[in-house]
Protein backbone atom coordinates (compact mmCIF):
# COMPACT_ATOMS: atom_id res chain seq x y z
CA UNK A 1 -5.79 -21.98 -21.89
CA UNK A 2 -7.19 -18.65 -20.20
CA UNK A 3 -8.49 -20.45 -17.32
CA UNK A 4 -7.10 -21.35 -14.05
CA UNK A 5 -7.79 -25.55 -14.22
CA UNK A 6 -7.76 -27.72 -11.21
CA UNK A 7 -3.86 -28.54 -12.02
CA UNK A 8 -3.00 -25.13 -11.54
CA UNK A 9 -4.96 -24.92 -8.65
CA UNK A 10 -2.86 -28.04 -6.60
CA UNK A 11 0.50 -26.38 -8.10
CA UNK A 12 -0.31 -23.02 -6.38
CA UNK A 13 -1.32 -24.97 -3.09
CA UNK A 14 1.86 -27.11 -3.00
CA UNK A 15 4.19 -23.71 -3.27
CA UNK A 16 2.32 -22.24 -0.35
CA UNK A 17 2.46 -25.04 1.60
CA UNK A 18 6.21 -25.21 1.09
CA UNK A 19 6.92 -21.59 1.34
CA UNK A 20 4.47 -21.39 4.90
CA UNK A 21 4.84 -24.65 6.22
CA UNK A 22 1.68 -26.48 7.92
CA UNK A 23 1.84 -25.00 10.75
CA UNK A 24 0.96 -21.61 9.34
CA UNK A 25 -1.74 -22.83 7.01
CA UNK A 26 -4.40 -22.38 9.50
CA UNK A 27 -3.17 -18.50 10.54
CA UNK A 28 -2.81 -17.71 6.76
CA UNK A 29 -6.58 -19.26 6.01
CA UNK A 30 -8.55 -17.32 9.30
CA UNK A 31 -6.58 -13.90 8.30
CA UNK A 32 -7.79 -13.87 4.42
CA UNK A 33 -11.02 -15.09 5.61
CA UNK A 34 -10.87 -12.37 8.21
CA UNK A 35 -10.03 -9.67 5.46
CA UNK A 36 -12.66 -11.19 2.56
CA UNK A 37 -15.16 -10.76 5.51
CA UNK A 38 -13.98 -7.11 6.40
CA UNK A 39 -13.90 -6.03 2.79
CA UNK A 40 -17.57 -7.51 2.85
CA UNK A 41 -19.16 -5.89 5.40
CA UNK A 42 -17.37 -2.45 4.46
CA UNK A 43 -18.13 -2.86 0.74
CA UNK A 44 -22.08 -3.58 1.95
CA UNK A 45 -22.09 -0.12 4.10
CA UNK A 46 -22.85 3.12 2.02
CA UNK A 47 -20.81 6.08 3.06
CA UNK A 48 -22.16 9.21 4.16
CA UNK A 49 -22.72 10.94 1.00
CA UNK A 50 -20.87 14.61 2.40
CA UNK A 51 -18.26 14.30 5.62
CA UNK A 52 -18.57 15.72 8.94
CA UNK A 53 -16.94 19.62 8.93
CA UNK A 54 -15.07 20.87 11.89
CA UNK A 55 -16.42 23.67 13.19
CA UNK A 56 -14.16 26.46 12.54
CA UNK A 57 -15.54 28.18 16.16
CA UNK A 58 -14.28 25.33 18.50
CA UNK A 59 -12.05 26.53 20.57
CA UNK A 60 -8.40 25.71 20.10
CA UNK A 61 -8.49 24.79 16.38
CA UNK A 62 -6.58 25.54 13.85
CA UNK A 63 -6.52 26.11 9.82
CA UNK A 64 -4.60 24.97 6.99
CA UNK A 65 -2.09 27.08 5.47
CA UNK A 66 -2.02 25.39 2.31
CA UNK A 67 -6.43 25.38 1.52
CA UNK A 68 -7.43 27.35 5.19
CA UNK A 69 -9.71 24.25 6.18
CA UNK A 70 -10.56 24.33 10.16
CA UNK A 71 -8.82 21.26 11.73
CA UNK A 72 -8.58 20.38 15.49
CA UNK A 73 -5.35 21.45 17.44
CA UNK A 74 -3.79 18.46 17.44
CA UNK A 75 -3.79 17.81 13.80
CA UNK A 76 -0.77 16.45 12.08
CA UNK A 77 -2.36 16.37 8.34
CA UNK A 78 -4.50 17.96 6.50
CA UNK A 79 -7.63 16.06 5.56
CA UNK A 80 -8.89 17.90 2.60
CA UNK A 81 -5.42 18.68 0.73
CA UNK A 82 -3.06 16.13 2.95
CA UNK A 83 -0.55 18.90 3.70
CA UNK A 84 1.36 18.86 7.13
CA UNK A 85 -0.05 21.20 9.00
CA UNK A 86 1.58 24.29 10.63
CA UNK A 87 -0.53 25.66 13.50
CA UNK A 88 -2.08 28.82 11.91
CA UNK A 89 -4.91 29.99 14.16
CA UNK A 90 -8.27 29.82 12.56
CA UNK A 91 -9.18 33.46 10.96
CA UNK A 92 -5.98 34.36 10.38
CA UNK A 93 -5.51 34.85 6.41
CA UNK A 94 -3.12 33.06 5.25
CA UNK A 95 -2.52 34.50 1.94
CA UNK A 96 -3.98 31.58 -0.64
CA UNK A 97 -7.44 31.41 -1.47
C-alpha cells in the first residue's frame, strides 16, 4: 500500500488532463523536461569552492552598513548579510564590526 501502482498512476494522468486540457499537455511535458534537464546539468557542475570578492579599491563602490562588505555602486542588496543597502562609501566606519 506504500507504493504508487500503475492505477494511481492513470488516476493522476486523467486529473491533469482534465485540469490542462490536451492542448497544453505538450507545453506542460517540454517545460518539466526543460527544468529536470536544468536541475541536471546544474546539479552535475561543482561550485567554486570560495566566491569572487569585490574589490573594495574599485572606484565608485560602496560598503554595507549592516556587515561593511565592499559592493558595487549600483547595489540594491547585500550579498553576504541580504540587507538593503544604503550607499555608505567604502572606508567609512560605520560603527558595527
Amino acid at each position: 500500500m506504500g507504493a504508487l501502482q500503475p492505477m494511481h498512476m492513470i488516476i493522476v494522468l486523467a486529473i491533469v488532463l482534465l485540469i490542462f486540457g490536451p492542448g497544453k499537455l505538450p507545453e506542460l511535458g517540454r517545460a518539466v523536461g526543460d527544468g529536470m534537464r536544468e536541475l541536471k546539468r546544474a546539479s552535475s557542475h561543482d561550485a567554486p569552492a570560495t566566491p569572487a570578492a569585490v574589490a573594495p579599491t574599485s572606484l565608485g563602490a560602496v560598503a554595507c552598513a549592516s556587515c561593511n562588505t565592499a559592493l558595487p555602486i549600483n547595489a540594491r542588496f547585500c550579498g553576504d548579510c541580504g540587507m538593503p543597502i544604503n550607499a555608505v562609501p567604502v572606508g567609512v566606519p560605520t560603527g558595527f564590526h
